[in-house]
C-alpha atoms as a PDB file:
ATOM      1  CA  UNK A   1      13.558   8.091   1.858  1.00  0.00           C
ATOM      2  CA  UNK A   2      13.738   9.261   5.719  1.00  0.00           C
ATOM      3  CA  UNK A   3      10.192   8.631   6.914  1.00  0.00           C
ATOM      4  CA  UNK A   4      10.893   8.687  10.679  1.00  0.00           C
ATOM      5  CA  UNK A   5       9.734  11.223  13.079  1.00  0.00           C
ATOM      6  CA  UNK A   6      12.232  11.644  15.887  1.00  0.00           C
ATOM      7  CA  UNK A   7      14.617  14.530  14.494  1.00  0.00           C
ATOM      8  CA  UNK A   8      17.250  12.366  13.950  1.00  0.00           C
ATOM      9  CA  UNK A   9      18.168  13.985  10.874  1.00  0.00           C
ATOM     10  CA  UNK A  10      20.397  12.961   7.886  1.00  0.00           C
ATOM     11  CA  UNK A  11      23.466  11.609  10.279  1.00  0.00           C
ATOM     12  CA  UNK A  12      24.385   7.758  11.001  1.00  0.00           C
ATOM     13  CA  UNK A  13      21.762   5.582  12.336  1.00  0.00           C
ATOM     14  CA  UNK A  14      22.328   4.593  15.806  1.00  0.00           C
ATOM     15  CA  UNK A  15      21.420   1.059  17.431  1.00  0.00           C
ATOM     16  CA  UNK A  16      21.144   2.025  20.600  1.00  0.00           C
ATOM     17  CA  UNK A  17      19.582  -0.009  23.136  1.00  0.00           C
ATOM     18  CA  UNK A  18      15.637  -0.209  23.475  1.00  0.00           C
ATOM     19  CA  UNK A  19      15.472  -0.445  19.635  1.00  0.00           C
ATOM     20  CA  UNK A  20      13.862  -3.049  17.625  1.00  0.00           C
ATOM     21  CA  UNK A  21      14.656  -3.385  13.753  1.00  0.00           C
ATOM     22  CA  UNK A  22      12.642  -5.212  11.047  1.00  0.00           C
ATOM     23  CA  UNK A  23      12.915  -5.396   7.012  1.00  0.00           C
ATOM     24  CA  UNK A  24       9.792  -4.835   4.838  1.00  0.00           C
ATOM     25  CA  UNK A  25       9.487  -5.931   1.345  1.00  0.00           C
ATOM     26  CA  UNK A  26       6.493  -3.310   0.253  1.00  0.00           C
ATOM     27  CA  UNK A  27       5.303  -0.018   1.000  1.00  0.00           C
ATOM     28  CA  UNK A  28       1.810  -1.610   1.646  1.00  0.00           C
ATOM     29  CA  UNK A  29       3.308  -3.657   4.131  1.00  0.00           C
ATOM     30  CA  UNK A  30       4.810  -0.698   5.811  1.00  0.00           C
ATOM     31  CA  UNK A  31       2.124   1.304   5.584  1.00  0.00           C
ATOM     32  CA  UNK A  32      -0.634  -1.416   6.952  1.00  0.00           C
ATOM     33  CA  UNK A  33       1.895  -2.271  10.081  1.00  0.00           C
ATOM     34  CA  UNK A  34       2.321   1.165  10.988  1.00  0.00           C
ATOM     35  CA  UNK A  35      -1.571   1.283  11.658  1.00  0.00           C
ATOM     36  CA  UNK A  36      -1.321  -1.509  13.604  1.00  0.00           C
ATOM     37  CA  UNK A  37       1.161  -0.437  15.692  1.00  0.00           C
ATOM     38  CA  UNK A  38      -0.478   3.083  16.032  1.00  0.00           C
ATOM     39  CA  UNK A  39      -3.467   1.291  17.050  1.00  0.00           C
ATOM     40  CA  UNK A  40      -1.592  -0.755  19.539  1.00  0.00           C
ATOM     41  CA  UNK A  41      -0.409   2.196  20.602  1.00  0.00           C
ATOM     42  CA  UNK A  42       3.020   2.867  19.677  1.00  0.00           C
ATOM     43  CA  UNK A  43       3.284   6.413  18.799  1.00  0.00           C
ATOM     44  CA  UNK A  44       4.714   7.554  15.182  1.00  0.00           C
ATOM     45  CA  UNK A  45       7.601   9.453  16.648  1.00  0.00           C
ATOM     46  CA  UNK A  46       8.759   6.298  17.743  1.00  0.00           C
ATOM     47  CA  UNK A  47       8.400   4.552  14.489  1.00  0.00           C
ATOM     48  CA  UNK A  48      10.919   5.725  11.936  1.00  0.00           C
ATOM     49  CA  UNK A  49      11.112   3.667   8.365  1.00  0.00           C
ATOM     50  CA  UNK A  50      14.418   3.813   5.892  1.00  0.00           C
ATOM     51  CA  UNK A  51      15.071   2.950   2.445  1.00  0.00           C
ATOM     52  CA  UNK A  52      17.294   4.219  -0.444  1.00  0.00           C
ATOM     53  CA  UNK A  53      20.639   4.204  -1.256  1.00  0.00           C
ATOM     54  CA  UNK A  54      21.124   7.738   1.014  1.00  0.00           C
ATOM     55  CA  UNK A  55      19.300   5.371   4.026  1.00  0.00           C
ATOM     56  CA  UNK A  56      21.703   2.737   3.140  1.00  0.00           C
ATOM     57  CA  UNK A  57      24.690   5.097   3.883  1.00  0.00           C
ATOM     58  CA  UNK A  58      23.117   6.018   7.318  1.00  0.00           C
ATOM     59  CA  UNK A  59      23.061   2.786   8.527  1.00  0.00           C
ATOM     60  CA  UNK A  60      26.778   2.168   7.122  1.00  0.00           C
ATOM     61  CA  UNK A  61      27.950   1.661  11.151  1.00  0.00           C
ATOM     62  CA  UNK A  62      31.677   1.978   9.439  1.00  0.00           C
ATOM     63  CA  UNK A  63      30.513   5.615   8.847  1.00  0.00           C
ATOM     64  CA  UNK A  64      29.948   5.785  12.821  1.00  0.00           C
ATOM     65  CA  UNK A  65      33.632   6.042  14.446  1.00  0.00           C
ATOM     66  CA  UNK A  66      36.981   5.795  15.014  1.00  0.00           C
ATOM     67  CA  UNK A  67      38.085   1.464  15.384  1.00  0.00           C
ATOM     68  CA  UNK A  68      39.832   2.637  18.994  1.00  0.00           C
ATOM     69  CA  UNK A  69      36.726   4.511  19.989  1.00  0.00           C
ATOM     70  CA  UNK A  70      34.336   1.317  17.809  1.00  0.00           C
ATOM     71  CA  UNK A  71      36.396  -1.333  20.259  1.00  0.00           C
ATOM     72  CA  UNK A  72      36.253   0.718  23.655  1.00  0.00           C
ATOM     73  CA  UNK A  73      32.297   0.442  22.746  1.00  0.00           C
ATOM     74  CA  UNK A  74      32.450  -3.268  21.929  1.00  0.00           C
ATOM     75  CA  UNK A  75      33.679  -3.903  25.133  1.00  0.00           C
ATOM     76  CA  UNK A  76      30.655  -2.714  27.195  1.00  0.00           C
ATOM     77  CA  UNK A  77      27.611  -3.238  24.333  1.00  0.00           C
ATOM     78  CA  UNK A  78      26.261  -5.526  22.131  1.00  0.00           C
ATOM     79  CA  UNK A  79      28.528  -5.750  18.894  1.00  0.00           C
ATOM     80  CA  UNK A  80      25.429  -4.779  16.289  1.00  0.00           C
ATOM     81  CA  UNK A  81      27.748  -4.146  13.390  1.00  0.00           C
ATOM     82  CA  UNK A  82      27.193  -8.300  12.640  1.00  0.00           C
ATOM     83  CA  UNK A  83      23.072  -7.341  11.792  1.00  0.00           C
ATOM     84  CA  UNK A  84      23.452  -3.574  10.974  1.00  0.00           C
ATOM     85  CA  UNK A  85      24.789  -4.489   7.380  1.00  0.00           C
ATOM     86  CA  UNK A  86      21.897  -6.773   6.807  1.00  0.00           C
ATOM     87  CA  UNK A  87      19.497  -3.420   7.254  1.00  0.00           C
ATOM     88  CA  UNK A  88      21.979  -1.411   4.787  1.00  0.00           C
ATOM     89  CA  UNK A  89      21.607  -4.184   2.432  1.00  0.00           C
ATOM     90  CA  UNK A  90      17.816  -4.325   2.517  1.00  0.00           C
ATOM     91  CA  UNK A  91      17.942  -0.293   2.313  1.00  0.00           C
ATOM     92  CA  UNK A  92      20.023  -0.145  -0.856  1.00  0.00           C
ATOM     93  CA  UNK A  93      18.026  -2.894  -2.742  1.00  0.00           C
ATOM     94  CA  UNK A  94      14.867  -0.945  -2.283  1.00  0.00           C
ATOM     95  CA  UNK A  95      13.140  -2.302   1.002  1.00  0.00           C
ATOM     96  CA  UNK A  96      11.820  -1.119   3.871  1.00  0.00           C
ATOM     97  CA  UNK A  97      13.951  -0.746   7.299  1.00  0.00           C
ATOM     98  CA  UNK A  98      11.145  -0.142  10.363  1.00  0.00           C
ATOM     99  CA  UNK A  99      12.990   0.764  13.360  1.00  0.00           C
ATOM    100  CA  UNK A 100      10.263   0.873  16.854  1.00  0.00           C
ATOM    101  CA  UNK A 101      12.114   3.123  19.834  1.00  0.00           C
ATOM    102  CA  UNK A 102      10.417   1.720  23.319  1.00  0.00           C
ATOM    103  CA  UNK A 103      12.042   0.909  26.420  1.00  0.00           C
ATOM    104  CA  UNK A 104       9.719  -2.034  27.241  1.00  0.00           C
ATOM    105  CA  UNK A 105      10.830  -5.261  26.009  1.00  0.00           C
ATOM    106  CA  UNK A 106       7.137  -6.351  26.499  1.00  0.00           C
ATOM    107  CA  UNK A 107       6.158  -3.214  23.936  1.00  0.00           C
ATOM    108  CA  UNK A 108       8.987  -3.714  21.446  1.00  0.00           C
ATOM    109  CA  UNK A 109       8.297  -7.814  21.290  1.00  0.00           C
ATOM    110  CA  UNK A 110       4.858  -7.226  20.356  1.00  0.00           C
ATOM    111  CA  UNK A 111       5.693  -4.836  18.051  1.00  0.00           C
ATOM    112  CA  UNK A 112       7.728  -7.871  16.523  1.00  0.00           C
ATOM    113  CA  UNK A 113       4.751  -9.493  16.268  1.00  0.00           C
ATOM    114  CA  UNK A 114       2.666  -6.985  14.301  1.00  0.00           C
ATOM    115  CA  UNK A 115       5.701  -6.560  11.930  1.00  0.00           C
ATOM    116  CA  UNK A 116       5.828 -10.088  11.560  1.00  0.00           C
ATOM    117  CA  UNK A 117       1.745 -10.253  10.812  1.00  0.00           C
ATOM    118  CA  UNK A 118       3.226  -7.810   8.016  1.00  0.00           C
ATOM    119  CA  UNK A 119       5.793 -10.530   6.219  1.00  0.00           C
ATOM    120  CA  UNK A 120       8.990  -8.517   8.173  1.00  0.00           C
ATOM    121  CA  UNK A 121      11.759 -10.519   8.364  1.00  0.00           C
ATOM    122  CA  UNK A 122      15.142 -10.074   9.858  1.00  0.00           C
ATOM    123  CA  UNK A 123      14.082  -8.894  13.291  1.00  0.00           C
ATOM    124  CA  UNK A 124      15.955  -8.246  15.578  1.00  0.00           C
ATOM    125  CA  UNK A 125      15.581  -6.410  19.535  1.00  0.00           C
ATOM    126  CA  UNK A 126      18.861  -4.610  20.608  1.00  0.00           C
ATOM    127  CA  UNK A 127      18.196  -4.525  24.320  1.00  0.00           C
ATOM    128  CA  UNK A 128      20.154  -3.038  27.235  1.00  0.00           C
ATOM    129  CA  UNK A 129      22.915  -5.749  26.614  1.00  0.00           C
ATOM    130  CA  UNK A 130      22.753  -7.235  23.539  1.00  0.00           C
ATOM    131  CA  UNK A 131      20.480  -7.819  20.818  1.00  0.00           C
ATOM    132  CA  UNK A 132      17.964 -10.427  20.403  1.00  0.00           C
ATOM    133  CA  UNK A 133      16.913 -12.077  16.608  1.00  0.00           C
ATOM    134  CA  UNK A 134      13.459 -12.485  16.699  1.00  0.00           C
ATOM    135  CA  UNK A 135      11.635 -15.514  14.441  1.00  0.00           C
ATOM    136  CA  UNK A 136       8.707 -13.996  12.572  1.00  0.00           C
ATOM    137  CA  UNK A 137       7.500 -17.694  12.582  1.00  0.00           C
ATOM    138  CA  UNK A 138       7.505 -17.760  16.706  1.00  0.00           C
ATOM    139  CA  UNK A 139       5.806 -14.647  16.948  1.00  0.00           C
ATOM    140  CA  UNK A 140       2.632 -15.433  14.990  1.00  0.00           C
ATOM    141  CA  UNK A 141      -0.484 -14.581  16.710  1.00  0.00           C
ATOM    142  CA  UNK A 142      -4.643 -13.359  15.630  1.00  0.00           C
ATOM    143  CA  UNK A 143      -4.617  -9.683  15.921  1.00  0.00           C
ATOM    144  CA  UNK A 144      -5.851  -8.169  19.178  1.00  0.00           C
ATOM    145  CA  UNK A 145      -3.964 -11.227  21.033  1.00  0.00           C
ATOM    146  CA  UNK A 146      -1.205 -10.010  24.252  1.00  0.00           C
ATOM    147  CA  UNK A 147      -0.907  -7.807  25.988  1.00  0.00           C
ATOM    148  CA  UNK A 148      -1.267  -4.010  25.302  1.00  0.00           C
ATOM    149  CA  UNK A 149       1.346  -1.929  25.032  1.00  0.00           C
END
């Protein structure tokens, strides 16, 4: 159940850089943080949403490559395939996988903290050069609180 907006299509899931990934339990919860973030202004075709078994296989990373080409990568990015199977996992039981595309680590941390306003949990900034976990718990904050994105 594809709900992004970005054309990405039915092929593997990428982690690229300037991506930040969360897991939602509920479609309400989805559905309510997407607002937010629209209202923050994130736009939806950077706001893409997975679940399902067929989501699950998408962000399989083992589906991604060959291991020579998979360790010629490793050497110059961040090794995500130690979180990506967490988001497969959460896909194929039935929850929610929100990924947010921005280039602005400023836009993409408060992002976090809208998610997290929305019980997300296992979230998690890939950057230019690595990835980041983020703590719901340190991200709490009133709505309308930091700066705009």
């Amino acid at each position: 159940m594809t709900m992004g907006h970005n054309g990405e299509g039915t092929g593997v899931i990428d982690y690229r850089p300037n991506r930040l990934f969360a897991v939602l339990d509920g479609r309400q919860h989805v559905d309510a943080a997407i607002n937010e973030l629209a209202e923050a202004g994130i736009a939806e075709s950077d706001i893409d949403t997975f679940s399902g078994p067929d989501d699950a296989q998408r962000l399989d990373l083992r589906r991604r490559e060959s291991r020579r080409l998979e360790g010629l990568r490793r050497i110059f990015v961040a090794d995500e395939s130690r979180v990506a199977p967490l988001y497969q996992r959460a896909a194929e039981d039935g929850r929610y996988v929100v990924r947010i595309c921005d280039r602005r680590k400023e836009s993409r941390h408060r992002a976090a903290a809208i998610l997290a306003r929305h019980a997300a949990s296992t979230i998690v900034d890939f950057g230019r050069f690595g990835y980041e976990p983020i703590d719901p718990a340190a991200t709490q904050s009133p709505p309308g609180v930091g700066p705009p994105l």
